[in-house]
C-alpha atoms as a PDB file:
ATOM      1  CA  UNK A   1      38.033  18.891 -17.342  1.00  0.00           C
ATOM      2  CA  UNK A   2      39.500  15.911 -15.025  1.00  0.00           C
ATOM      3  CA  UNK A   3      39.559  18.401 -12.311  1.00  0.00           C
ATOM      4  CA  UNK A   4      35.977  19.368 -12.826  1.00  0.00           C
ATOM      5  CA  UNK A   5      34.684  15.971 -13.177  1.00  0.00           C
ATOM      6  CA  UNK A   6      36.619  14.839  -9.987  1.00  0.00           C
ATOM      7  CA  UNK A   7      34.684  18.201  -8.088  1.00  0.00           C
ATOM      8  CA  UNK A   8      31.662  16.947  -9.661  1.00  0.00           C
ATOM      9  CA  UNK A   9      31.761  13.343  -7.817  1.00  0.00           C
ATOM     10  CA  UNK A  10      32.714  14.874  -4.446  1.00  0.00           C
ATOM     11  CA  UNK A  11      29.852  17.185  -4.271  1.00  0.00           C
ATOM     12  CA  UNK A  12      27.868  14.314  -5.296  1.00  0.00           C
ATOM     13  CA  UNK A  13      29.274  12.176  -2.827  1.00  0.00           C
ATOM     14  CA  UNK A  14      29.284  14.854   0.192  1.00  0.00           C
ATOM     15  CA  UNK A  15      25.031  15.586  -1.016  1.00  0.00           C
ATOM     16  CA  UNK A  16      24.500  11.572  -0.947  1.00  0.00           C
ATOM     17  CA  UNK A  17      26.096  11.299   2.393  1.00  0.00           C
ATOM     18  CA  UNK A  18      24.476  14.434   3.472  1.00  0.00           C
ATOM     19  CA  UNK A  19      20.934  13.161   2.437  1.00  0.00           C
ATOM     20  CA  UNK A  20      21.438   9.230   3.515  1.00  0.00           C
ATOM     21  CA  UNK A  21      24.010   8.796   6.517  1.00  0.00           C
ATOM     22  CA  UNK A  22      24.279   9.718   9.820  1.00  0.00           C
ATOM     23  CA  UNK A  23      22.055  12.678  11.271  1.00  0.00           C
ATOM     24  CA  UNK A  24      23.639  15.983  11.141  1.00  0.00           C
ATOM     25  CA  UNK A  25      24.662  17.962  13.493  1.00  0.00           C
ATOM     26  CA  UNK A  26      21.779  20.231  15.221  1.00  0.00           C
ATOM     27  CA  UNK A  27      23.479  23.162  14.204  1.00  0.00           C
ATOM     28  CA  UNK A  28      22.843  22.519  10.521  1.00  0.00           C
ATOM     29  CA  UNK A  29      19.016  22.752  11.487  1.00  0.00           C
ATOM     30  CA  UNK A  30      17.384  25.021   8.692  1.00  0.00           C
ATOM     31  CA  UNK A  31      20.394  24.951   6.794  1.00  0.00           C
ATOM     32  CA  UNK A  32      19.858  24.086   2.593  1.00  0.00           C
ATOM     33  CA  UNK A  33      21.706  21.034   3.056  1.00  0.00           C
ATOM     34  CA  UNK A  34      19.352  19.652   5.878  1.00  0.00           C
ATOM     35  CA  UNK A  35      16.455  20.527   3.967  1.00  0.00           C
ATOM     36  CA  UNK A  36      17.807  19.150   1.031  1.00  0.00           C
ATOM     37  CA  UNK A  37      18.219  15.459   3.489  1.00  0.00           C
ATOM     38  CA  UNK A  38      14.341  16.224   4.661  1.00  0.00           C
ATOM     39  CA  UNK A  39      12.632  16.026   1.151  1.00  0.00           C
ATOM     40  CA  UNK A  40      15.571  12.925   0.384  1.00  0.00           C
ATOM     41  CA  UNK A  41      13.798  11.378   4.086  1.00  0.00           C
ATOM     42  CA  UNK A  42      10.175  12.197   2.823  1.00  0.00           C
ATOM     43  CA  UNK A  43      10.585  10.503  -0.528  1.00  0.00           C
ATOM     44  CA  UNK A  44      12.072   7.218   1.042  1.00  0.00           C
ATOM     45  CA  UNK A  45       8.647   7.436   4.088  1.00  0.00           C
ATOM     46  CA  UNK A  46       6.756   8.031   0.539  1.00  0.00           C
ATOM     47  CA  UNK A  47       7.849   4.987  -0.728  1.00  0.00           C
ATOM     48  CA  UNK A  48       7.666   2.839   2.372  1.00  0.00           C
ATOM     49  CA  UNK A  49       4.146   4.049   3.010  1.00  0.00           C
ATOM     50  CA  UNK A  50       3.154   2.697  -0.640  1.00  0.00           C
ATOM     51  CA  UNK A  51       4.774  -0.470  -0.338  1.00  0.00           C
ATOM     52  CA  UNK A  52       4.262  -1.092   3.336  1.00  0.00           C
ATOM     53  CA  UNK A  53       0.630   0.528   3.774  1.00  0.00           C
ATOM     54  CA  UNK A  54      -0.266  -1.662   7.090  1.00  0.00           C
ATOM     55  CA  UNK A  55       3.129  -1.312   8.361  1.00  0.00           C
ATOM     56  CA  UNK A  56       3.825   2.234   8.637  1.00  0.00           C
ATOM     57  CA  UNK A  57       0.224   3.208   9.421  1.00  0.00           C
ATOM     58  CA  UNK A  58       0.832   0.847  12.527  1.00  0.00           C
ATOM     59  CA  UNK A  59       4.607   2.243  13.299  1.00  0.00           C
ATOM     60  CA  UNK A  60       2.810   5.648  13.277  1.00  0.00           C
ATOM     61  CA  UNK A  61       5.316   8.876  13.790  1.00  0.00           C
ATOM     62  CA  UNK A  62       8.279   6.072  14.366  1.00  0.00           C
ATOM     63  CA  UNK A  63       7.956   5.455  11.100  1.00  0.00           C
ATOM     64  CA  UNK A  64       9.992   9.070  10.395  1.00  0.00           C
ATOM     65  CA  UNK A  65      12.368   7.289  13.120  1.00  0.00           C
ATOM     66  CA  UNK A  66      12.944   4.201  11.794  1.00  0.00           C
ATOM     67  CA  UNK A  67      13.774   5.788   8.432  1.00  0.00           C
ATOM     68  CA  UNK A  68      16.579   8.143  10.252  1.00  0.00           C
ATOM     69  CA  UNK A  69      17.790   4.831  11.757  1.00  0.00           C
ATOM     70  CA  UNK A  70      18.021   3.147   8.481  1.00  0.00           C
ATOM     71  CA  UNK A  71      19.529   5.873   6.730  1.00  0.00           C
ATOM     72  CA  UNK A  72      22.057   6.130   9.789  1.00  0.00           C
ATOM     73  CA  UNK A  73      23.448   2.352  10.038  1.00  0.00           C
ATOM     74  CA  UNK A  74      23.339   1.576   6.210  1.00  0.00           C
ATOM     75  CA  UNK A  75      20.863   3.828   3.922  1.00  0.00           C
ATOM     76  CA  UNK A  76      19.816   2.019   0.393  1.00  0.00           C
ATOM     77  CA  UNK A  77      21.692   0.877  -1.447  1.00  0.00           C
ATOM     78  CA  UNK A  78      19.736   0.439  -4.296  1.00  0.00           C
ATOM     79  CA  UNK A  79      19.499   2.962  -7.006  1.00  0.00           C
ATOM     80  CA  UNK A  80      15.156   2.675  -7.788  1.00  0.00           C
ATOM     81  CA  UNK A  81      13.002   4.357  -5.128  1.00  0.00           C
ATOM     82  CA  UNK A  82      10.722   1.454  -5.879  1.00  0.00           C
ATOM     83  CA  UNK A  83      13.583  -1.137  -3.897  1.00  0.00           C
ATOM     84  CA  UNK A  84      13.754   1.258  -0.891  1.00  0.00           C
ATOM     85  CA  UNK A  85      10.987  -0.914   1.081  1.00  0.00           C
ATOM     86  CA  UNK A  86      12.725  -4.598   0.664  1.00  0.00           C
ATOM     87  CA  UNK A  87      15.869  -3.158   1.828  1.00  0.00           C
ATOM     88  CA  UNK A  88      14.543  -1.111   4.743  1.00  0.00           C
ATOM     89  CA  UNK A  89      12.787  -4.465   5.503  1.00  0.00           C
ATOM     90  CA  UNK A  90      16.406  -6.330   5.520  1.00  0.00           C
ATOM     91  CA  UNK A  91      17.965  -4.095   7.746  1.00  0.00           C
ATOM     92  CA  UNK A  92      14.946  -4.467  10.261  1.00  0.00           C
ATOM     93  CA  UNK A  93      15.334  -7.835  10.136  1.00  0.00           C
ATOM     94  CA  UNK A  94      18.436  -6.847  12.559  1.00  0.00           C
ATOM     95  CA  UNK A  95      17.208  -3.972  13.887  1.00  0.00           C
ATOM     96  CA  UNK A  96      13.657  -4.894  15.347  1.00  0.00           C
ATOM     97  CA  UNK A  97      14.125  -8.245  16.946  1.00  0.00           C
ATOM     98  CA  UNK A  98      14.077  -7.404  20.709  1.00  0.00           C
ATOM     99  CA  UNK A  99      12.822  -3.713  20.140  1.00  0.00           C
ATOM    100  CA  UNK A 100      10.310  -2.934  23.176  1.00  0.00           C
ATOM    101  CA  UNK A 101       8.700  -0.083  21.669  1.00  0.00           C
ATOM    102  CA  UNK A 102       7.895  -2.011  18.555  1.00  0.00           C
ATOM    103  CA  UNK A 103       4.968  -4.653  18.287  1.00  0.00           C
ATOM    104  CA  UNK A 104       6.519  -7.919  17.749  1.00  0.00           C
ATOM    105  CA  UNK A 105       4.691  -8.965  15.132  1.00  0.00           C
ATOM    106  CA  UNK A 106       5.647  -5.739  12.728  1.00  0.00           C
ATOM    107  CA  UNK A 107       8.239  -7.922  11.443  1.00  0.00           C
ATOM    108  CA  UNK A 108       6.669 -10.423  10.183  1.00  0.00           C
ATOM    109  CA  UNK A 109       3.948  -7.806   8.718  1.00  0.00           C
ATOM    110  CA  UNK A 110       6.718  -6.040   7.186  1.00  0.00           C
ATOM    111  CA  UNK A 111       7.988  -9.287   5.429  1.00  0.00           C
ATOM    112  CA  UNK A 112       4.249 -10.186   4.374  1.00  0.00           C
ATOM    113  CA  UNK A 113       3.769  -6.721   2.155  1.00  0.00           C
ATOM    114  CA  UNK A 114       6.853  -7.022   0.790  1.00  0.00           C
ATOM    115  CA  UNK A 115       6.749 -10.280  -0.328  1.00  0.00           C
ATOM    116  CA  UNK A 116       3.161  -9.638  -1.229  1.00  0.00           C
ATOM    117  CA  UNK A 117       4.449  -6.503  -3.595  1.00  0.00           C
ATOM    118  CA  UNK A 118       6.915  -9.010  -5.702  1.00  0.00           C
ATOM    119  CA  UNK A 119       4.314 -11.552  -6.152  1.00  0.00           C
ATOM    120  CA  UNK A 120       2.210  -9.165  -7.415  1.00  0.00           C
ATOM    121  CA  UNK A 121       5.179  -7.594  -9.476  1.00  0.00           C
ATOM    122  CA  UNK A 122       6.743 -10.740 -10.869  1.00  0.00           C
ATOM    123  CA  UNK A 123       6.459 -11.487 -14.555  1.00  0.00           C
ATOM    124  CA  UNK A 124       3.856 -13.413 -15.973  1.00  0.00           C
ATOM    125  CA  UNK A 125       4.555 -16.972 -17.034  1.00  0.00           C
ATOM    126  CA  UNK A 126       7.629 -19.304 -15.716  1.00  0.00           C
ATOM    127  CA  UNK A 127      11.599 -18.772 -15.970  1.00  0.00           C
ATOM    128  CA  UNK A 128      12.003 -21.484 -18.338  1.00  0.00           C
ATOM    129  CA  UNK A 129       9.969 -24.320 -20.379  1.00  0.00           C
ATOM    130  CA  UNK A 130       7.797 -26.997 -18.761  1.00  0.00           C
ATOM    131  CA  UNK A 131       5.244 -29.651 -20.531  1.00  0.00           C
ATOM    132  CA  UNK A 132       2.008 -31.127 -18.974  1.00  0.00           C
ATOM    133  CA  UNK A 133       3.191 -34.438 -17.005  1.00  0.00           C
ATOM    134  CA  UNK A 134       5.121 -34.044 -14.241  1.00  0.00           C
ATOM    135  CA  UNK A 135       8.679 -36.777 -14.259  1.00  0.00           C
ATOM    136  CA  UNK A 136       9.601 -37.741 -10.617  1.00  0.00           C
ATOM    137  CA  UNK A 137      13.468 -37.114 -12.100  1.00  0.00           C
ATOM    138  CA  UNK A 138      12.871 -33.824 -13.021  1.00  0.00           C
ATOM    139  CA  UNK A 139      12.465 -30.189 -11.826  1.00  0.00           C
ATOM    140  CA  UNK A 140       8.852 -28.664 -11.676  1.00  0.00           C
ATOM    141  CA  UNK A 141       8.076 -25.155 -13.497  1.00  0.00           C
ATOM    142  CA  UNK A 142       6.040 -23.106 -11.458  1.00  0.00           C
ATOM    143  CA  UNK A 143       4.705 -19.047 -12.395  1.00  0.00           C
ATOM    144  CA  UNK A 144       7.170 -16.908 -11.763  1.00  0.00           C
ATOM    145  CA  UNK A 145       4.341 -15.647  -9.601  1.00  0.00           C
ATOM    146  CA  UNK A 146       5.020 -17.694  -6.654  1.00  0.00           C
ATOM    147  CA  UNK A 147       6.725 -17.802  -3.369  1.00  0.00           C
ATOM    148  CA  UNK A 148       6.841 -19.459   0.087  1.00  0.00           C
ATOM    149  CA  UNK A 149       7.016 -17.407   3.188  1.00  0.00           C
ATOM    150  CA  UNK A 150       7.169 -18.157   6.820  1.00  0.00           C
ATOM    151  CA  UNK A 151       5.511 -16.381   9.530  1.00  0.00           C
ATOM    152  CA  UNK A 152       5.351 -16.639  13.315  1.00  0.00           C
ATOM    153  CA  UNK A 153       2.216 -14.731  13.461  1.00  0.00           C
ATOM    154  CA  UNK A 154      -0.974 -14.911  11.338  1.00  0.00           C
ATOM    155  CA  UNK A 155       0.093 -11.817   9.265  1.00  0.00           C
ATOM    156  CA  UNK A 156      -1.941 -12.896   6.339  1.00  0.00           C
ATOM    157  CA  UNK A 157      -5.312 -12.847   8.360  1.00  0.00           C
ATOM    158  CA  UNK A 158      -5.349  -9.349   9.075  1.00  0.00           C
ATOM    159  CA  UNK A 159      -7.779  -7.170   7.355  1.00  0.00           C
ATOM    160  CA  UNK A 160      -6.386  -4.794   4.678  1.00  0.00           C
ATOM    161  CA  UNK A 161      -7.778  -1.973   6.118  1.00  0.00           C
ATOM    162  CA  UNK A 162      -4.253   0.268   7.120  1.00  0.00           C
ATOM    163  CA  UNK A 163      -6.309   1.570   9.693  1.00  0.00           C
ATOM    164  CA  UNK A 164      -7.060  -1.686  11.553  1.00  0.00           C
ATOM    165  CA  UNK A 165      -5.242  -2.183  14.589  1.00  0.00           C
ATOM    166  CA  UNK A 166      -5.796  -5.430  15.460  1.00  0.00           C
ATOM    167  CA  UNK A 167      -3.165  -7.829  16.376  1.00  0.00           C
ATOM    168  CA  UNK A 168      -2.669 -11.384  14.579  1.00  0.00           C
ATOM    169  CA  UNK A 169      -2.593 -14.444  15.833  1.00  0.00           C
ATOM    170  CA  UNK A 170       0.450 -16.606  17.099  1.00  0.00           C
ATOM    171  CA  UNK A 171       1.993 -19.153  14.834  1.00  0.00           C
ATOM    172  CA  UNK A 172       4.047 -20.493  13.133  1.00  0.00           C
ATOM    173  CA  UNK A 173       2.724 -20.196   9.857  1.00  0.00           C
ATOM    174  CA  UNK A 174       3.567 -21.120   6.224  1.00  0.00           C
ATOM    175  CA  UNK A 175       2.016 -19.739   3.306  1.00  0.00           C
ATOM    176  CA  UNK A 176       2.410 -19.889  -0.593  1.00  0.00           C
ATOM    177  CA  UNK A 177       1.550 -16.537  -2.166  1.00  0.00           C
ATOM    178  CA  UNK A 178       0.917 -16.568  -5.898  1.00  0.00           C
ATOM    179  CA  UNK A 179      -0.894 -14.457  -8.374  1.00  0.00           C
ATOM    180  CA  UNK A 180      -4.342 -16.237 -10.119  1.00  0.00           C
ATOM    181  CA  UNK A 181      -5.278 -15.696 -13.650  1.00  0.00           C
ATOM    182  CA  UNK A 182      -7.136 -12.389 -12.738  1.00  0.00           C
ATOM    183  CA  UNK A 183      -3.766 -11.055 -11.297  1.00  0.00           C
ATOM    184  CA  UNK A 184      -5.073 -11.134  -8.107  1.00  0.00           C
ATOM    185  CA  UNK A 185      -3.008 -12.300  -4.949  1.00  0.00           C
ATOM    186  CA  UNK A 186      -3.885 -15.342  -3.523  1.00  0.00           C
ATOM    187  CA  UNK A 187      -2.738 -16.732  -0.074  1.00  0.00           C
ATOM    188  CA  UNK A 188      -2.453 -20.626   1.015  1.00  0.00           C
ATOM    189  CA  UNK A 189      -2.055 -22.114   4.575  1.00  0.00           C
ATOM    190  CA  UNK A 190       1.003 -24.797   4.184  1.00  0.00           C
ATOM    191  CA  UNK A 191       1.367 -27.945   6.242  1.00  0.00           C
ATOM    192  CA  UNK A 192       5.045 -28.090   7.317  1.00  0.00           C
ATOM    193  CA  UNK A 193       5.417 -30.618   4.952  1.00  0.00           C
ATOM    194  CA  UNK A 194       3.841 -29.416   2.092  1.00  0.00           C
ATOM    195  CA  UNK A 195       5.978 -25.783   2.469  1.00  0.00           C
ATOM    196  CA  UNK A 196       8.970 -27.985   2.957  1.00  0.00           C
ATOM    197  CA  UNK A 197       8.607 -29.505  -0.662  1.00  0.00           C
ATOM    198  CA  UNK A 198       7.262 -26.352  -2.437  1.00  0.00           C
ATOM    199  CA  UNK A 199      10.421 -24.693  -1.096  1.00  0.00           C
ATOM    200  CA  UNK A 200      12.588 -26.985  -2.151  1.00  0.00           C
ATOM    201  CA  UNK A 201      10.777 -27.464  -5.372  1.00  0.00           C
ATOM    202  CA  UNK A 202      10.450 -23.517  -6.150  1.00  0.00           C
ATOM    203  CA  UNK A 203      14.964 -24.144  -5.702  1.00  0.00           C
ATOM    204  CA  UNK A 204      14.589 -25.833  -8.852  1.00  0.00           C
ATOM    205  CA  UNK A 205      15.172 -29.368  -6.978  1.00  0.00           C
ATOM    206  CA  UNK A 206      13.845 -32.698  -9.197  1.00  0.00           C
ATOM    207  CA  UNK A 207      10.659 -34.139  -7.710  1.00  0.00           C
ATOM    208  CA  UNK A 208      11.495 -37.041  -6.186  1.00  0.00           C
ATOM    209  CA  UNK A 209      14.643 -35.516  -4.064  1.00  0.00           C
ATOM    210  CA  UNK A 210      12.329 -32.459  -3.403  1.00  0.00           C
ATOM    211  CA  UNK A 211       9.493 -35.074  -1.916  1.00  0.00           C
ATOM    212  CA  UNK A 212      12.504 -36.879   0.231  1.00  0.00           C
ATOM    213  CA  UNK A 213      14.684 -33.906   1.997  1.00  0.00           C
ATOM    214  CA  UNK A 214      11.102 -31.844   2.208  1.00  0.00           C
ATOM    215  CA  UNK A 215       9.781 -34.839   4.257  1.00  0.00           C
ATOM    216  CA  UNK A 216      12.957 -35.079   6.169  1.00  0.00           C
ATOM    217  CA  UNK A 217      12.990 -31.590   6.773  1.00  0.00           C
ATOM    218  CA  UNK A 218       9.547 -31.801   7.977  1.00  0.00           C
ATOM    219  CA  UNK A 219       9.933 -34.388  10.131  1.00  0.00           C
ATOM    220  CA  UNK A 220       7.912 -36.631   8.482  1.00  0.00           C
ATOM    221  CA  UNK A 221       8.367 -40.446   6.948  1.00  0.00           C
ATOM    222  CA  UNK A 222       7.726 -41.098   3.445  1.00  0.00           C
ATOM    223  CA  UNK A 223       4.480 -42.977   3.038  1.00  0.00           C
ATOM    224  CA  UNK A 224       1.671 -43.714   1.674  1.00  0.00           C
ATOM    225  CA  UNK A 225      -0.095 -40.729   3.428  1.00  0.00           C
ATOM    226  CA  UNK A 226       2.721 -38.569   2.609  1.00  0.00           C
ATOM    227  CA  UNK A 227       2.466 -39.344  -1.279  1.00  0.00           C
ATOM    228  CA  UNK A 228      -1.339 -39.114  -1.544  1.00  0.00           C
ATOM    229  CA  UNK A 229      -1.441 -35.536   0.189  1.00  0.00           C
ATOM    230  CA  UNK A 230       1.864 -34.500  -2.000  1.00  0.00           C
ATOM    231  CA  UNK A 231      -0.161 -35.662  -5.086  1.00  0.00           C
ATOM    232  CA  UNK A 232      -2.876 -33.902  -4.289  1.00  0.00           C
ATOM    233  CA  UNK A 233      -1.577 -31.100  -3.838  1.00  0.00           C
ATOM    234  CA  UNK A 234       0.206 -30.540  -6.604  1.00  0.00           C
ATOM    235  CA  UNK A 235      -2.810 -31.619  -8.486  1.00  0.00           C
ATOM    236  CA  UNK A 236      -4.950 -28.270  -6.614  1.00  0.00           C
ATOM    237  CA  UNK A 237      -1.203 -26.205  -7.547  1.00  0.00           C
ATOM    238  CA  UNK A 238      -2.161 -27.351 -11.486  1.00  0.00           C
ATOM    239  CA  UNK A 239      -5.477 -26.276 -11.474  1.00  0.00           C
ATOM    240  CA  UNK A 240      -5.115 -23.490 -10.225  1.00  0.00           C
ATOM    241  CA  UNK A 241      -2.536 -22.582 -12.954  1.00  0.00           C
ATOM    242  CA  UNK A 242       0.868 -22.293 -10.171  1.00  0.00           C
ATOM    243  CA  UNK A 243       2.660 -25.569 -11.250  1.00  0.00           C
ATOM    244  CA  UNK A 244       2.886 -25.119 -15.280  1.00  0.00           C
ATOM    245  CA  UNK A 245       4.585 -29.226 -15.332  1.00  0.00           C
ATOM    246  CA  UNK A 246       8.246 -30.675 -15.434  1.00  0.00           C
ATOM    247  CA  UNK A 247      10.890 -28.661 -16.647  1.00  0.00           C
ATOM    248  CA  UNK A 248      11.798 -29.426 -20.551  1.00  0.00           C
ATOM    249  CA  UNK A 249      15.591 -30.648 -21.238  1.00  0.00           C
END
């Protein structure tokens, strides 16, 4: 039986590495095995296509490519089909910087959808307990519906349409993406200094350090203009229903 189950978890292996490593050899062409790593390839484009709709329609036939590529220099790692496009995404993040037959700016799109996707897949609520009035000594509780993301291109402005092909705008750019009450996904324009704070204070930092190392990060003093923009806009994050309060205990 120890003999069987050992034979089992080779095959297994050799069809994994088969299906997700390097390309095979031309002479395996028509063979079960690389048909077997052609449907493996078409669910993983299947999967990229529904997470990354703007992306792959603009990467086209490289799309196919880029997947091959992946597969070649790492291949998922992740066991859910539903993960594939994050870490196809992280690898790029490597492997498209300096690319000339890709668009610069795919990157960043790339990045936007996928953050987009676990916005709009987080949980409702927050991670832990918050009350009303926010304590300059404590951590805020936002919705576990909310992240910052930087840009260097205006992404977020393109139309949804897959089949646009426009090309965005130049940045940098700094954006909060949450989901609203109606679970829809909204998108905010950040000053440097306000996506300095809200990333610090999404880290779980208390409120006063969070307003001090976000300004300093931003460049920025702390004053009286400083305070009366941060207040207000955590004040627009309350109402509409990102920053739940200070965390409890």
């Amino acid at each position: 039986m120890a003999s069987d189950d050992n034979d089992l978890s080779t095959l297994l292996d050799e069809l994994t590495e088969a299906a997700l490593g390097p390309a095979l050899p031309a002479a395996m062409a028509g063979r079960p095995i690389a048909v077997y790593r052609s449907l493996v390839h078409g669910a993983l484009q299947r999967a990229v296509e529904s997470m990354l709709p703007r992306t792959a329609a603009r990467l086209g036939p490289r799309l196919h490519r880029e997947i091959e590529l992946f597969c070649s220099e790492r291949g998922p790692q992740t066991h859910y089909i539903r993960d594939v496009a994050g870490e196809l995404v992280d690898w790029a993040e490597q492997s498209w910087p300096g690319r000339d037959d890709l668009a610069p700016y795919l990157l960043d799109l790339a990045r936007h959808e996928v953050a987009s996707a676990a916005v709009a897949a987080a949980t409702d609520g927050a991670d832990r307990p918050a009350h009303g009035e926010l304590a300059i000594d404590a951590p805020a509780v936002f919705i576990a519906a909310a992240r910052v993301v930087r840009h260097g291109t205006a992404v977020h402005r393109l139309p949804d349409d897959p089949d646009d092909a426009s090309e965005p705008a130049p940045g940098p750019f700094a954006l909060l993406l949450y989901r609203d009450a109606d679970l829809a996904l909204r998108t905010l324009e950040l000053s440097p200094a306000a996506a300095a704070l809200l990333e610090r204070l999404l880290a779980g930092e208390p409120l006063g350090a969070a307003i001090a190392a976000g300004a300093a990060d931003a460049g920025v003093p702390v004053d009286d203009a400083l305070l009366v923009g941060t207040s207000a806009l955590l004040g627009d994050l309350a109402e509409r229903g990102v920053l739940l309060g200070s965390a409890v205990g």
